[in-house]
Protein backbone atom coordinates (compact mmCIF):
# COMPACT_ATOMS: atom_id res chain seq x y z
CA UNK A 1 99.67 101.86 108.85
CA UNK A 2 97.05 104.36 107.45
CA UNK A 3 97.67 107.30 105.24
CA UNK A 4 95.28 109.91 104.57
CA UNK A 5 96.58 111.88 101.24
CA UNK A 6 93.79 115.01 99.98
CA UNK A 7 93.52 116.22 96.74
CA UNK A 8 92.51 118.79 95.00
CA UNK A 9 93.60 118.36 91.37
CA UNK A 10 95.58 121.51 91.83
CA UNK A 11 99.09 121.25 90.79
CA UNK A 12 99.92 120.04 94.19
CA UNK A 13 98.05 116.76 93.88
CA UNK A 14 101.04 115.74 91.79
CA UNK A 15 103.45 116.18 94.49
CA UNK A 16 100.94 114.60 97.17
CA UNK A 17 100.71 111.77 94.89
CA UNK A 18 104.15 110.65 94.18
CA UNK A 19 105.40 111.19 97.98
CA UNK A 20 102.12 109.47 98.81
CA UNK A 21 103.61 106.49 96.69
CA UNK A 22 106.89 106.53 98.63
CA UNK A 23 105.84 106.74 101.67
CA UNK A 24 103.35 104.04 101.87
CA UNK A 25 105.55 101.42 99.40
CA UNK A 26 108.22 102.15 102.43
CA UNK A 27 105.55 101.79 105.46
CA UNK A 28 103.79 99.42 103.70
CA UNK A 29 100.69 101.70 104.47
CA UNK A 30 97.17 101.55 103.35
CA UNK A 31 96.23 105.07 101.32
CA UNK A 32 92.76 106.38 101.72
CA UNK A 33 92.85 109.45 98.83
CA UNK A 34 90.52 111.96 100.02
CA UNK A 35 89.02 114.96 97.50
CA UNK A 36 86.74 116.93 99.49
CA UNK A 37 84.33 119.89 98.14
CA UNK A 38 82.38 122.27 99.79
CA UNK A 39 78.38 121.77 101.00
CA UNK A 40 77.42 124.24 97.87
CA UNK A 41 78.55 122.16 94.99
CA UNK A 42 76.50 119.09 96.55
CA UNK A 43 74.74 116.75 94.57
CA UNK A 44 73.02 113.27 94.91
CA UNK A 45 75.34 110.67 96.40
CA UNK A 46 73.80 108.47 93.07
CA UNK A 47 75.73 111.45 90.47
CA UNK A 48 79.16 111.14 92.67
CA UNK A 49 80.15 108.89 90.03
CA UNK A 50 79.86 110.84 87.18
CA UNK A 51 81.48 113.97 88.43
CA UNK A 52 84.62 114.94 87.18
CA UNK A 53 86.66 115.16 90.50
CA UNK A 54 85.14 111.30 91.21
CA UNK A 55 86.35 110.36 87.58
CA UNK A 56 89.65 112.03 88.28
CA UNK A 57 90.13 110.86 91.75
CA UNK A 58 89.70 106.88 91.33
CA UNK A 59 91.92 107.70 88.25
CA UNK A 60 94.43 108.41 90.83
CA UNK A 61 93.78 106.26 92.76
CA UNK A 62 94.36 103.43 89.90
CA UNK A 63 97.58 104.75 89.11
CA UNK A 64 98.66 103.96 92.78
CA UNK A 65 97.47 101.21 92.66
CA UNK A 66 99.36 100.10 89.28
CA UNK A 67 102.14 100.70 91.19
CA UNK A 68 101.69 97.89 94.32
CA UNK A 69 99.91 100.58 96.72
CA UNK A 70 96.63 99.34 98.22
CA UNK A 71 94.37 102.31 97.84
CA UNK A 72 90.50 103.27 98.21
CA UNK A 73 89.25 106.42 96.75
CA UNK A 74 87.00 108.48 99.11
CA UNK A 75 84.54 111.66 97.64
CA UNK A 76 83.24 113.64 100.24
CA UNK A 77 81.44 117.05 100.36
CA UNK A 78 80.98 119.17 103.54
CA UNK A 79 83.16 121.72 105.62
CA UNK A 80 86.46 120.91 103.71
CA UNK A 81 88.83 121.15 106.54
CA UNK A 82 86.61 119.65 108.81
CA UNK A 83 85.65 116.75 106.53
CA UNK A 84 88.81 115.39 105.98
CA UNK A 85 89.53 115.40 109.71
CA UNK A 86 86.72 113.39 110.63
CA UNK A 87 87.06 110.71 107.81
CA UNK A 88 90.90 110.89 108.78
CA UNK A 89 89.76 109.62 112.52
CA UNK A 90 86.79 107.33 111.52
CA UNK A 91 89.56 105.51 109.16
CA UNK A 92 91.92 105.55 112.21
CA UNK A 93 94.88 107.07 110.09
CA UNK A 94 97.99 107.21 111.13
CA UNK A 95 99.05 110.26 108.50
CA UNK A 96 97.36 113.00 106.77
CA UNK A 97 99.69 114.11 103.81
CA UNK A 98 98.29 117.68 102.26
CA UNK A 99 99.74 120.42 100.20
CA UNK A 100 100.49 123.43 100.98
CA UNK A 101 98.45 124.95 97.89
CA UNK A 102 97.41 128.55 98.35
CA UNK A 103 99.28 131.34 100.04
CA UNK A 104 97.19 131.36 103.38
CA UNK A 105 95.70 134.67 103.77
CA UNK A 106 97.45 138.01 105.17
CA UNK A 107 96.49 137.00 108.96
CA UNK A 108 98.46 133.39 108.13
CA UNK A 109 101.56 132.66 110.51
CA UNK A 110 102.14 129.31 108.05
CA UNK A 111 103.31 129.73 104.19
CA UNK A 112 100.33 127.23 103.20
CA UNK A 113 96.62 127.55 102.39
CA UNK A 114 93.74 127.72 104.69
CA UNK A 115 92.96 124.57 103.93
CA UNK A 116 96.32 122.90 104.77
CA UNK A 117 96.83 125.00 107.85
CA UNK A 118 93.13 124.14 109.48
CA UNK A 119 94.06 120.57 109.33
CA UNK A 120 97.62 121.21 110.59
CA UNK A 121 95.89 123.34 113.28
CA UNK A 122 93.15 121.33 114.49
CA UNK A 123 94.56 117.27 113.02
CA UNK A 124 95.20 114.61 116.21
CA UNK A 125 96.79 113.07 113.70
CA UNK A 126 100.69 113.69 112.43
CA UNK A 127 99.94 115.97 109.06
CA UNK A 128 103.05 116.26 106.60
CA UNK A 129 102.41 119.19 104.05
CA UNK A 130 103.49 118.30 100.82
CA UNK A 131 105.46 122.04 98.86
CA UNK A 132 104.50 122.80 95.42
C-alpha cells in the first residue's frame, strides 16, 4: 500500500504526521510526504535543497522513518491542489491523508480549507482529512 500524506508545516502537519505513522505501521504502507508550494515562490530545482520547507520536510520525513516507516520526501511547486493529485496518481497511491487547515471560504459546503477540499473534490483516490 501507498500513502500520500501533504504538509504544510502548519499546525496540522503534526496531526498528519502522527496518524500518518499509524496508519502505515498498521498497513504496512509506503509514505510518500508531499509539501507543495505555489508556481510564484519557484526557484531552481538545484536550491530545493536549501530551502527551509525541503530542510523541514526530509526532517519529517526522518522522524518517520526513526520510527520503522519507509518514507521518501517529495518537494514540489505548481498548482497546489492540482500538484499533489497528479504526483498522488503517478506514485499510484492508495491514500491521500490532508488536513483540514483553513476554514474554507464563505461559499465552502466542507469545514476544511480550499486546499483540502479541492483534493477531496477532484482526488480518484480515497482522501482522509486529518482535524486540527
Amino acid at each position: 500500500m501507498k500513502i500520500v500524506a501533504t504538509v504544510d508545516f502548519s499546525t496540522a502537519s503534526e496531526n498528519i504526521l502522527k496518524f500518518t505513522k499509524t496508519y502505515a505501521k498498521k498497513l504496512d504502507a509506503e509514505v510518500f510526504l508531499i509539501h507543495a508550494e505555489p508556481l510564484h515562490d519557484a526557484v531552481g530545482e538545484e536550491d530545493y535543497d536549501t530551502r527551509p520547507e525541503a530542510v523541514r520536510l526530509r526532517k519529517d520525513a526522518k522522524a518517520l522513518e526513526k520510527t520503522g516507516v519507509k518514507v521518501s520526501s517529495i518537494f514540489l511547486q505548481g498548482p497546489v491542489c492540482e500538484t499533489i493529485l497528479k504526483e498522488a496518481m503517478k506514485l499510484e497511491a492508495d491514500l491521500i491523508i490532508t488536513g483540514a487547515h483553513g476554514h474554507g471560504g464563505p461559499h465552502c459546503k466542507v469545514p476544511i480549507g480550499h486546499i483540502s477540499e479541492c483534493i477531496l473534490l477532484k482526488s480518484r483516490i480515497p482522501v482522509m482529512i486529518i482535524p486540527d
